[in-house]
PDB file of N, CA and C in Angstrom:
ATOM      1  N   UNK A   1     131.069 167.358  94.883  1.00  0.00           N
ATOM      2  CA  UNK A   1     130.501 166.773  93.684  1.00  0.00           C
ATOM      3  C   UNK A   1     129.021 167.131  93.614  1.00  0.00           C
ATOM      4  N   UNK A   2     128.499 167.298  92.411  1.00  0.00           N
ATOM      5  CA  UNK A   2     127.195 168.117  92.576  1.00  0.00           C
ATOM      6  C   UNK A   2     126.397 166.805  91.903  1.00  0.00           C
ATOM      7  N   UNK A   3     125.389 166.322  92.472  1.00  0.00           N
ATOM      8  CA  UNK A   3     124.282 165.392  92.185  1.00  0.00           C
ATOM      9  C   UNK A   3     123.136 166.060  91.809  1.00  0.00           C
ATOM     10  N   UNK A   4     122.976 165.326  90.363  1.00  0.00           N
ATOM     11  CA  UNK A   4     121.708 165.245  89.503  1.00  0.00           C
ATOM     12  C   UNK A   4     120.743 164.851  89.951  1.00  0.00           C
ATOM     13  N   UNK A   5     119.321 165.437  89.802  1.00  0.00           N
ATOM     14  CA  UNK A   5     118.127 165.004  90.338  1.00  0.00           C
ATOM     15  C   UNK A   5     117.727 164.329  89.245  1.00  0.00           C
ATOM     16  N   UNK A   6     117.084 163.020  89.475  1.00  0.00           N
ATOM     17  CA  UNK A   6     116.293 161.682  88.744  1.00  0.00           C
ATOM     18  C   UNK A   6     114.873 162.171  88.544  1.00  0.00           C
ATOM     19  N   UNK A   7     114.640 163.157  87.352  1.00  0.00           N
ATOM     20  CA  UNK A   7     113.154 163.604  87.533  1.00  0.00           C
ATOM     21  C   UNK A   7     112.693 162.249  87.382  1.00  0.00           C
ATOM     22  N   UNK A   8     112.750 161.707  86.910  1.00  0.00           N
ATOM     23  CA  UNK A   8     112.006 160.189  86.174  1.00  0.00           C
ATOM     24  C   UNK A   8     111.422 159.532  87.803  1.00  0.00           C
ATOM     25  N   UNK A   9     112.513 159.670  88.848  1.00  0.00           N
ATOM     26  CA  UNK A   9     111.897 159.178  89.951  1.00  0.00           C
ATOM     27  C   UNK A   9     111.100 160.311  90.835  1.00  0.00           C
ATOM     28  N   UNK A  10     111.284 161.669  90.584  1.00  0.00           N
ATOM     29  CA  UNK A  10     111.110 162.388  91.000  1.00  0.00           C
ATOM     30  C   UNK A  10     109.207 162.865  90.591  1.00  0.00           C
ATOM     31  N   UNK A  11     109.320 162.235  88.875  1.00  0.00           N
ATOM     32  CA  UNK A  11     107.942 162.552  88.533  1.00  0.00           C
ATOM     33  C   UNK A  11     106.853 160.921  88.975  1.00  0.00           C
ATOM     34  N   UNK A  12     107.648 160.441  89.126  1.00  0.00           N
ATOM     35  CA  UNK A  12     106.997 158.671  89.923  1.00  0.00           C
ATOM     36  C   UNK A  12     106.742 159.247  91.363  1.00  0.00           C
ATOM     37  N   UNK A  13     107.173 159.515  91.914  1.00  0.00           N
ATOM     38  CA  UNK A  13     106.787 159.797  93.017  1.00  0.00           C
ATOM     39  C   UNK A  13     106.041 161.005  93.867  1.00  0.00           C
ATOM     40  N   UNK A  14     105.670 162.095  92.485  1.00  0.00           N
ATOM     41  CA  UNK A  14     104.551 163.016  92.601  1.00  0.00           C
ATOM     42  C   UNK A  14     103.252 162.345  92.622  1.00  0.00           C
ATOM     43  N   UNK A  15     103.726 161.586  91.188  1.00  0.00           N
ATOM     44  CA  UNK A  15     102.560 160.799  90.777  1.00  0.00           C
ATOM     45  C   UNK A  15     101.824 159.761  92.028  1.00  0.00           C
ATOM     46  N   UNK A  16     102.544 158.709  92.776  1.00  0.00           N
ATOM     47  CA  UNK A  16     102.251 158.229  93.781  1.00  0.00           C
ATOM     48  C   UNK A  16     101.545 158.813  94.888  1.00  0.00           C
ATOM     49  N   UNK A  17     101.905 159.526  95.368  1.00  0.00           N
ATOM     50  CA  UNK A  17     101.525 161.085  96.216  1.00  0.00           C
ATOM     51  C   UNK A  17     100.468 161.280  95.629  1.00  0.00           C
ATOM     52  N   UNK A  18     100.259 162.090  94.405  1.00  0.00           N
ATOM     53  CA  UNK A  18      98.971 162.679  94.105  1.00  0.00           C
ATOM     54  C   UNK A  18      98.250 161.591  94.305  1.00  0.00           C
ATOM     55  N   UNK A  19      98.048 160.200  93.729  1.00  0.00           N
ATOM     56  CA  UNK A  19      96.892 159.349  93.648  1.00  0.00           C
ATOM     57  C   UNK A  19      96.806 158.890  95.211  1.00  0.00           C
ATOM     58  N   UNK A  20      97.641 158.734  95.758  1.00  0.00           N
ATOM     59  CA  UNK A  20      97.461 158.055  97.117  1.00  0.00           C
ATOM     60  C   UNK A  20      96.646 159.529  97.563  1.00  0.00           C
ATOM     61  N   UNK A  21      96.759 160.706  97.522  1.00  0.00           N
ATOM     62  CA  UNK A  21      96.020 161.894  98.192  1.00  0.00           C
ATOM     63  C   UNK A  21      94.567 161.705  97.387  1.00  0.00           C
ATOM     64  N   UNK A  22      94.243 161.071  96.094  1.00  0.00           N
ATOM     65  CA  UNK A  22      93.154 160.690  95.467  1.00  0.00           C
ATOM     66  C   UNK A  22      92.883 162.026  94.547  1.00  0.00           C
ATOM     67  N   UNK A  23      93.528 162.504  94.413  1.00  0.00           N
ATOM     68  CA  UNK A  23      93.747 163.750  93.367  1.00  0.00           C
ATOM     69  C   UNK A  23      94.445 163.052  91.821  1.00  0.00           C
ATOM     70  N   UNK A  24      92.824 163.790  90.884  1.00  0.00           N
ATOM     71  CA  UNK A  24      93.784 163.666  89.225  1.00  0.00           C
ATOM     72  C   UNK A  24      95.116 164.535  88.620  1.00  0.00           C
ATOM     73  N   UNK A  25      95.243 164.431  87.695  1.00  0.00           N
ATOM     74  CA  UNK A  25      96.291 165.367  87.440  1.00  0.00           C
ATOM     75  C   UNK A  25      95.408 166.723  87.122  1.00  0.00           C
ATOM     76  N   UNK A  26      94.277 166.697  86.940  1.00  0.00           N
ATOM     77  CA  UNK A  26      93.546 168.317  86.752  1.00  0.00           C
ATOM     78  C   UNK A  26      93.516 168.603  87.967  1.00  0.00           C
ATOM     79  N   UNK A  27      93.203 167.903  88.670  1.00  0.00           N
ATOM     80  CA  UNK A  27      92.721 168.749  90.138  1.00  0.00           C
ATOM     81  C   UNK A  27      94.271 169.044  90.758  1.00  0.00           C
ATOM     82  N   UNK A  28      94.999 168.029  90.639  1.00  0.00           N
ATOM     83  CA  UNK A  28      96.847 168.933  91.336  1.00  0.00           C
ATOM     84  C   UNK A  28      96.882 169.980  90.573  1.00  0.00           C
ATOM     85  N   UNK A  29      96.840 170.081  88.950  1.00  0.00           N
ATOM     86  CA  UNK A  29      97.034 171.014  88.090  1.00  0.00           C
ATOM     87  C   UNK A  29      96.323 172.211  89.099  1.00  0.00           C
ATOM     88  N   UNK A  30      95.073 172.047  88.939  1.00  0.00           N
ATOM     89  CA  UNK A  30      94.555 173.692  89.474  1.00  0.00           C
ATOM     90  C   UNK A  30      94.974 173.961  90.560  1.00  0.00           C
ATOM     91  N   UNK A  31      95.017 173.428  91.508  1.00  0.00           N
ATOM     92  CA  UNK A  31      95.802 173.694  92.643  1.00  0.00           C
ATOM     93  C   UNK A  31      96.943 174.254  92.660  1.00  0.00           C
ATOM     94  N   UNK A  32      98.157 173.549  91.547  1.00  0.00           N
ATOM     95  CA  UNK A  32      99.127 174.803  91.307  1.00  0.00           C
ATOM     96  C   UNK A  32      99.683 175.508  90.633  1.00  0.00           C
ATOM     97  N   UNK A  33      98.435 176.250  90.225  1.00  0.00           N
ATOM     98  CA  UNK A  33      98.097 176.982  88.759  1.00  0.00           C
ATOM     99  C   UNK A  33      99.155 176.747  87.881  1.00  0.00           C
ATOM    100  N   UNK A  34      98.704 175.531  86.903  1.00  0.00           N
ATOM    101  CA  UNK A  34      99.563 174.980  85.794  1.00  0.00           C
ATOM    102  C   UNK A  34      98.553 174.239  84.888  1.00  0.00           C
ATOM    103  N   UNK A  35      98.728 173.782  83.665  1.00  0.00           N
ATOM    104  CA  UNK A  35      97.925 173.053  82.928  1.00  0.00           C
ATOM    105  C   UNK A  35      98.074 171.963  83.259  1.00  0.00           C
ATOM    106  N   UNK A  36      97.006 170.682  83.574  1.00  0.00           N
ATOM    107  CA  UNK A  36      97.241 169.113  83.732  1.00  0.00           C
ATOM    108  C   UNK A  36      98.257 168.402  82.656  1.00  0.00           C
ATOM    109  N   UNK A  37      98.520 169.281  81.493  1.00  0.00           N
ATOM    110  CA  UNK A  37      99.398 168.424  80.925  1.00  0.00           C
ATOM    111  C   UNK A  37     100.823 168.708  81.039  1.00  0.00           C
ATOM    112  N   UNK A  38     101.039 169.644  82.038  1.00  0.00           N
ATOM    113  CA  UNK A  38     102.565 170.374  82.372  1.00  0.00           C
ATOM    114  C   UNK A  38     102.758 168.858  83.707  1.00  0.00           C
ATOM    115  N   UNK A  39     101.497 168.693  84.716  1.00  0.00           N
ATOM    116  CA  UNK A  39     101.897 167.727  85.614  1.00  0.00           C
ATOM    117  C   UNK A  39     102.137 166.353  85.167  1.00  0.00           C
ATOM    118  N   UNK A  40     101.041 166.168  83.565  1.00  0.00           N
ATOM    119  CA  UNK A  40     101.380 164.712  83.018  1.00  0.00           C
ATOM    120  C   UNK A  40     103.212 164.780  82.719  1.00  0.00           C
ATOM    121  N   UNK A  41     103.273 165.462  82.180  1.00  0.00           N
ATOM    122  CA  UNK A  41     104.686 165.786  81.668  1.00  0.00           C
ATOM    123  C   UNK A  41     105.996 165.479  82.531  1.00  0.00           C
ATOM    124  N   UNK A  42     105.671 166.470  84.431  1.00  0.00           N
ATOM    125  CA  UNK A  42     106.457 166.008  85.603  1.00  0.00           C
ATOM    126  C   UNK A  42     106.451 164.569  85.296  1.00  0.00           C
ATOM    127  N   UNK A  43     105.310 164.099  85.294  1.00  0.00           N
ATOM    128  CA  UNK A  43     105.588 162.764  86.083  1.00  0.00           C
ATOM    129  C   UNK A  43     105.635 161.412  85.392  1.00  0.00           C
ATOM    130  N   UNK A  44     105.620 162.011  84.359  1.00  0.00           N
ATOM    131  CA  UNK A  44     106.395 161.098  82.857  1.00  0.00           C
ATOM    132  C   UNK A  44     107.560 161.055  82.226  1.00  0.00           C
ATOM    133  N   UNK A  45     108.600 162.356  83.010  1.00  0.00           N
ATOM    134  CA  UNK A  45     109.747 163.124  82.500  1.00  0.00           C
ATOM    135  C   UNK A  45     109.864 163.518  81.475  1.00  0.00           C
ATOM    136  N   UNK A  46     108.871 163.993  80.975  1.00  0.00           N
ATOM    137  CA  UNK A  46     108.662 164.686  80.062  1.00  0.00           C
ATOM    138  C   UNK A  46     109.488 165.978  80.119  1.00  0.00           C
ATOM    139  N   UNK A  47     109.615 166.684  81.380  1.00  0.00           N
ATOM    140  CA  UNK A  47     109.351 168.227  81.616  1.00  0.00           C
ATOM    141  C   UNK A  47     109.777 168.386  82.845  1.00  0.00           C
ATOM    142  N   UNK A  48     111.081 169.439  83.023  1.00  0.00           N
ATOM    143  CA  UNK A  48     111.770 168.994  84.449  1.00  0.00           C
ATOM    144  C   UNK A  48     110.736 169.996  85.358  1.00  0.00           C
ATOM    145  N   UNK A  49     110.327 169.833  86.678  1.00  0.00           N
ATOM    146  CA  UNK A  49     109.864 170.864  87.244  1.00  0.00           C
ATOM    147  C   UNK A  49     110.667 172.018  88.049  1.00  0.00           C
ATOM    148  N   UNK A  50     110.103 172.802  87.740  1.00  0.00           N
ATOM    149  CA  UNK A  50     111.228 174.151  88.809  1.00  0.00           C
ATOM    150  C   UNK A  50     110.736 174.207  89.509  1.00  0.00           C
ATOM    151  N   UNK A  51     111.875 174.691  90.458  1.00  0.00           N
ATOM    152  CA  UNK A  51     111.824 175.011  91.945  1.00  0.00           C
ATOM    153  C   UNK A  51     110.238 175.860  92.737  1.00  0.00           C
ATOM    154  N   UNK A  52     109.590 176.594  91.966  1.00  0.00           N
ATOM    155  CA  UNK A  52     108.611 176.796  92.308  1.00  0.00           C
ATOM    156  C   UNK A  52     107.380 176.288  92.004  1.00  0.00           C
ATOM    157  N   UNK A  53     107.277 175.883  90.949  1.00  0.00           N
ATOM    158  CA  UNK A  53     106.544 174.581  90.597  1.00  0.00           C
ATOM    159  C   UNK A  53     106.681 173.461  91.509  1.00  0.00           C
ATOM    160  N   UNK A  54     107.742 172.995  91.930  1.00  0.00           N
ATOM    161  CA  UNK A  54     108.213 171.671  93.200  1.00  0.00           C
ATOM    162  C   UNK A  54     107.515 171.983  94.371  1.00  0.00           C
ATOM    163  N   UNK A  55     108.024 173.448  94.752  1.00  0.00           N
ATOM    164  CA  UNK A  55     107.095 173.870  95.664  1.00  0.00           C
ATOM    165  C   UNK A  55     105.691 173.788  95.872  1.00  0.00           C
ATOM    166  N   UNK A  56     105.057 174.544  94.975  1.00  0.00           N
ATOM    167  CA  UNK A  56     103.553 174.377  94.944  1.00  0.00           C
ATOM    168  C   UNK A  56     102.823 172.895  94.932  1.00  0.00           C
ATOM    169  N   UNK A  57     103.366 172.270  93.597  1.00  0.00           N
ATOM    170  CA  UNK A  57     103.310 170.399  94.241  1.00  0.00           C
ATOM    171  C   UNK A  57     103.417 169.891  95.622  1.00  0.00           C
ATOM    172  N   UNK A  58     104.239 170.244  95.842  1.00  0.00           N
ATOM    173  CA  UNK A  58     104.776 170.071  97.675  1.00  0.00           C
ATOM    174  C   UNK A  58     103.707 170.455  98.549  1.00  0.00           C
ATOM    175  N   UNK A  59     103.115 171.388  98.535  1.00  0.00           N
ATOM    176  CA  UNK A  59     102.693 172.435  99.448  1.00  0.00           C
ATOM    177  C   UNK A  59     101.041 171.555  98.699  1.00  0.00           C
ATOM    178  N   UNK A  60     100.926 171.286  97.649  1.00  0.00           N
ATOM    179  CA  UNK A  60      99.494 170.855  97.608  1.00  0.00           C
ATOM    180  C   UNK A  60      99.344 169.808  97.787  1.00  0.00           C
ATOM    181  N   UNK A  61     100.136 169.321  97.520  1.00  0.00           N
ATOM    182  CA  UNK A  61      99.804 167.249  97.728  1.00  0.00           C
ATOM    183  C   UNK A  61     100.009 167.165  99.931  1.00  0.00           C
ATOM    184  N   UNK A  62     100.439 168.573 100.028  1.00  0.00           N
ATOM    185  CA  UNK A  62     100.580 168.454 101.677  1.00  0.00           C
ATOM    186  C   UNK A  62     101.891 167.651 102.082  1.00  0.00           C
ATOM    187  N   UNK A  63     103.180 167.760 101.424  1.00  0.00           N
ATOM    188  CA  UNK A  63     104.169 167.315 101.530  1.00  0.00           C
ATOM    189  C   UNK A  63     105.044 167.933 101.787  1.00  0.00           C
ATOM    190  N   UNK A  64     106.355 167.793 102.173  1.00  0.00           N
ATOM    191  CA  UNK A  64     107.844 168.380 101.781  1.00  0.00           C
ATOM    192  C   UNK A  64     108.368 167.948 100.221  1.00  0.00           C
ATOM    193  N   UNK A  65     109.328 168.766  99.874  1.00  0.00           N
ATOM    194  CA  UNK A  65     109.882 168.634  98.715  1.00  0.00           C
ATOM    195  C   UNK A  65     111.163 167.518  98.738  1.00  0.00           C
ATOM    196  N   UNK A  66     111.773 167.034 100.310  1.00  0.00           N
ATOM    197  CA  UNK A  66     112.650 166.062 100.188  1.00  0.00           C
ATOM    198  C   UNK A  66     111.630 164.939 100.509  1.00  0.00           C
ATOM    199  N   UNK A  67     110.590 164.661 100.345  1.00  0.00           N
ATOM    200  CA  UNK A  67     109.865 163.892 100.876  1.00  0.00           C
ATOM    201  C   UNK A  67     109.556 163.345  99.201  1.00  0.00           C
ATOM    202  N   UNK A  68     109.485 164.214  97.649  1.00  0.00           N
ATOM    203  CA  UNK A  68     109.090 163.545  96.919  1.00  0.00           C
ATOM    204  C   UNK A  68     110.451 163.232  96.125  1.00  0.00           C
ATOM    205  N   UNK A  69     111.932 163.777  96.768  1.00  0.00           N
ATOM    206  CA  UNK A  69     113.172 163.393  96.489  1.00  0.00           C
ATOM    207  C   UNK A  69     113.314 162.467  97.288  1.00  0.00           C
ATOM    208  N   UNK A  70     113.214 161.737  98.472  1.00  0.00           N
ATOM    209  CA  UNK A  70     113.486 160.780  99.422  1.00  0.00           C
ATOM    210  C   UNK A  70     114.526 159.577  98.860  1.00  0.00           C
ATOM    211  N   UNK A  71     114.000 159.071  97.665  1.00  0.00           N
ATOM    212  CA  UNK A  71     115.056 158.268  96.726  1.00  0.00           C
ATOM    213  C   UNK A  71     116.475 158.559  97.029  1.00  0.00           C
ATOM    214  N   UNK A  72     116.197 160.102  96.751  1.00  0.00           N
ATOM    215  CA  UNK A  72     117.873 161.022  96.164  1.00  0.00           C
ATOM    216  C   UNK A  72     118.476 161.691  96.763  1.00  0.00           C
ATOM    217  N   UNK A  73     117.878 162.005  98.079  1.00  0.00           N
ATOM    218  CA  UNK A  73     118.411 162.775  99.146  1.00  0.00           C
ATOM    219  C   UNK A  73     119.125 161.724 100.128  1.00  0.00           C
ATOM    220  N   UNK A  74     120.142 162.395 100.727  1.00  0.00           N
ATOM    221  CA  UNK A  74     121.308 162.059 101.271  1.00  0.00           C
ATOM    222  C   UNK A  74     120.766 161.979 102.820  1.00  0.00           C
ATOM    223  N   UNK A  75     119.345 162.947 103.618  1.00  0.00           N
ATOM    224  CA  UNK A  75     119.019 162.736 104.706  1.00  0.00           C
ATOM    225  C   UNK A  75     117.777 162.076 104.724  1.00  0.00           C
ATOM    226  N   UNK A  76     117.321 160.602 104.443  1.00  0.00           N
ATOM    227  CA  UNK A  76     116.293 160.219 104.118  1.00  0.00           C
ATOM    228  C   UNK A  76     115.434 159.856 105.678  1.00  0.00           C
ATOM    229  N   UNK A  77     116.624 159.866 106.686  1.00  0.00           N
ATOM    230  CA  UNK A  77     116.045 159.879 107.521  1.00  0.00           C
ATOM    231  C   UNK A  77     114.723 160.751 108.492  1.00  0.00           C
ATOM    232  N   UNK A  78     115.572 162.014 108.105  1.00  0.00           N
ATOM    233  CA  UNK A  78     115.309 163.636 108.318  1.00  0.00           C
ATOM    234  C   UNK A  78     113.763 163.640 107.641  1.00  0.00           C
ATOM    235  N   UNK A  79     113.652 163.194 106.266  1.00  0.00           N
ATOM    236  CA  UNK A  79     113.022 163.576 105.231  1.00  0.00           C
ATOM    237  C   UNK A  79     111.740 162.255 105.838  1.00  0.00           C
ATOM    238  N   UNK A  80     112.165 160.680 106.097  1.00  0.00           N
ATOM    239  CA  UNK A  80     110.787 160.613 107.157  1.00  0.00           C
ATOM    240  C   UNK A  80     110.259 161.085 108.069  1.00  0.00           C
ATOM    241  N   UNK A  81     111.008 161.598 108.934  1.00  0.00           N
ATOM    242  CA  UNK A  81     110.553 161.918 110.027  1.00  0.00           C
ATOM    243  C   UNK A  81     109.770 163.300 110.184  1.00  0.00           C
ATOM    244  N   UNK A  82     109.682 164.429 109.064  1.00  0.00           N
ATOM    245  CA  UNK A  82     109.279 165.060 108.502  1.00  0.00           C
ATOM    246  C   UNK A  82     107.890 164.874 107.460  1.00  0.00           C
ATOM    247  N   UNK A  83     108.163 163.519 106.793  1.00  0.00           N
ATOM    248  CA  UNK A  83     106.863 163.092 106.948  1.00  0.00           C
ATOM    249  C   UNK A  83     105.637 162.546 107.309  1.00  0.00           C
ATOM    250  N   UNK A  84     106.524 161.697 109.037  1.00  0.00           N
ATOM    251  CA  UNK A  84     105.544 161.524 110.004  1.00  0.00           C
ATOM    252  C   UNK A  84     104.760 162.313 110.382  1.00  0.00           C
ATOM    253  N   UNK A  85     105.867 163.476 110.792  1.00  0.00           N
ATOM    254  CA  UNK A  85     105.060 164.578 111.953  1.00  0.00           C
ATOM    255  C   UNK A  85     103.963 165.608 110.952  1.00  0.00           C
ATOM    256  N   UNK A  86     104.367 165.381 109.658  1.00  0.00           N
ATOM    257  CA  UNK A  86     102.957 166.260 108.999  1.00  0.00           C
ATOM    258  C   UNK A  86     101.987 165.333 108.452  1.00  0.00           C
ATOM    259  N   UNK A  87     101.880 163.952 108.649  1.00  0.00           N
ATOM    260  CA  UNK A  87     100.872 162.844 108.803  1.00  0.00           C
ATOM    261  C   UNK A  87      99.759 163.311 109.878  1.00  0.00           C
ATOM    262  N   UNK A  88     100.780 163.667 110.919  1.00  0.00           N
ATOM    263  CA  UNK A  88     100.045 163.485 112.386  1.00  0.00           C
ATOM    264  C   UNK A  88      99.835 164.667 112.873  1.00  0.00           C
ATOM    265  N   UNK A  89      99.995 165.491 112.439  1.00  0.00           N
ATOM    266  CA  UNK A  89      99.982 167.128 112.513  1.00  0.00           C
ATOM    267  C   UNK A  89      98.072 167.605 112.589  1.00  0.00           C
ATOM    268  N   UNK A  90      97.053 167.094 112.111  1.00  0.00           N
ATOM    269  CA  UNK A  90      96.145 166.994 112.169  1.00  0.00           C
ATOM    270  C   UNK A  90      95.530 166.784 113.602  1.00  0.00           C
ATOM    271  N   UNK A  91      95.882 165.497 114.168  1.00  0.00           N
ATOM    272  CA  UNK A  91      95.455 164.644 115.051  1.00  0.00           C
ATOM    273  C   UNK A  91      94.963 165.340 116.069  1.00  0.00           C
ATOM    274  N   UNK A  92      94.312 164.637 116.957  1.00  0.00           N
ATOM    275  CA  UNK A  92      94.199 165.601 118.288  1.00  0.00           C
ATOM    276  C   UNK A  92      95.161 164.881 119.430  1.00  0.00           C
ATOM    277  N   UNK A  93      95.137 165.151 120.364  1.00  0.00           N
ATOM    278  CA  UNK A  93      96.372 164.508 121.319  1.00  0.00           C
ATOM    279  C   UNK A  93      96.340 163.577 121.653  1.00  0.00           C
ATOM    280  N   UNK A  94      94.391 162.739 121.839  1.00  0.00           N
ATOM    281  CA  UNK A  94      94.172 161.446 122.100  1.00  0.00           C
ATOM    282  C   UNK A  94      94.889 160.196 121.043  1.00  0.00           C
ATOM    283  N   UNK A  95      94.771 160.693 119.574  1.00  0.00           N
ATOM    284  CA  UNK A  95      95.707 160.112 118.759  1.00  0.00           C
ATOM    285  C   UNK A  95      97.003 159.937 118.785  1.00  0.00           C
ATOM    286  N   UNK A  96      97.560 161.535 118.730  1.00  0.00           N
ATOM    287  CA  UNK A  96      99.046 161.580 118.711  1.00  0.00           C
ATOM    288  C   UNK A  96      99.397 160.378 119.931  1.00  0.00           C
ATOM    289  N   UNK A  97      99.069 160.661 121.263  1.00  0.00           N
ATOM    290  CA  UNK A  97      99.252 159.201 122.042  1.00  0.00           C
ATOM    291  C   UNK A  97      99.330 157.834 121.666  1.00  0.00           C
ATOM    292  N   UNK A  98      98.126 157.453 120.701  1.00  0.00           N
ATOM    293  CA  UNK A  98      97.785 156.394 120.461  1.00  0.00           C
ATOM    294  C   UNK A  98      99.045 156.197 119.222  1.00  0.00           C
ATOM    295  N   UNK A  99      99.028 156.810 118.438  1.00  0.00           N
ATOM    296  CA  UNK A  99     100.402 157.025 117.546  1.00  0.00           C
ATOM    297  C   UNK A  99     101.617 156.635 118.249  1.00  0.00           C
ATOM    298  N   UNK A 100     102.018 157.682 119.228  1.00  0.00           N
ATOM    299  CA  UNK A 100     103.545 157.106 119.999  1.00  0.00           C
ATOM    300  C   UNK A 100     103.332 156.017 120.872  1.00  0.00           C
ATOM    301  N   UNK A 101     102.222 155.682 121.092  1.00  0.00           N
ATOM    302  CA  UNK A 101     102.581 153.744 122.048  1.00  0.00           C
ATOM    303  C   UNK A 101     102.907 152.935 120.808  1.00  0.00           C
ATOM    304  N   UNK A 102     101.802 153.125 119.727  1.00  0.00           N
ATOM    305  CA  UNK A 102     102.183 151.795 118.487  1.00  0.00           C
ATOM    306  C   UNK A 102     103.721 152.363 117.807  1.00  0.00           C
ATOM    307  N   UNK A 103     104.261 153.403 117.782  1.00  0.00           N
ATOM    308  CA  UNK A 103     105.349 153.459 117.519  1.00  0.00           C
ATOM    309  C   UNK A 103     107.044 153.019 118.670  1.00  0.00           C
ATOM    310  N   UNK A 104     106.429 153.290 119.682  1.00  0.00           N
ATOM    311  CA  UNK A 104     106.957 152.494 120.717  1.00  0.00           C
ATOM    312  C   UNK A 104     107.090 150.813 120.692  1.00  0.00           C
ATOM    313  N   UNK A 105     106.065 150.482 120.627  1.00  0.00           N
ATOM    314  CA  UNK A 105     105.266 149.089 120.579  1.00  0.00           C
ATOM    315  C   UNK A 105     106.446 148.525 119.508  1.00  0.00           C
ATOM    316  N   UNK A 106     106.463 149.194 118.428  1.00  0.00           N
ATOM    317  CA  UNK A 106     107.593 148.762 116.889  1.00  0.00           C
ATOM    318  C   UNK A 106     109.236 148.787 117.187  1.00  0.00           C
TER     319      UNK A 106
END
């Protein structure tokens, strides 16, 4: 059975992403060379995004692409844990430590 993607949640949850990263819709826009009103559009459902468009969103907000499907995907587990490790992907090792005791700790 082939499942429909929910842009409507799909453009809610770019949107979330971008502002939590503290990015407007011009500044995601330039980032992935598109007009700000093609991203108002994503994330209003206005305007479905393609696959390379998803990408570039993805890749700029510093995400995975099942990470802004997470709703709709079937491995949501996969799809956190994927967005832990590129949370923490930065860190230096004294963190990453401090990271796995409080995740231990939980």
């Amino acid at each position: 059975m082939q499942q429909e993607i929910d842009y409507a949640v799909l453009g809610l949850n770019i949107k979330t992403k971008r502002q939590s990263n503290k990015l407007t819709q011009e500044e995601l826009a330039e980032m992935v060379g598109c007009n700000p009103s093609h991203i108002s559009n994503i994330e209003n459902n206005y305007t479905k995004a393609s696959l390379n468009t998803l990408l570039a969103i993805a890749n700029s907000l510093n995400t995975s692409i099942d990470s802004l499907l997470l709703d709709q995907y079937n491995n949501q587990s996969l799809a956190l844990d994927n967005e832990i490790s590129n949370a923490i992907a930065g860190f230096d090792i004294d963190m990453k430590e401090r990271v796995l005791r409080i995740i231990k700790a939980l």
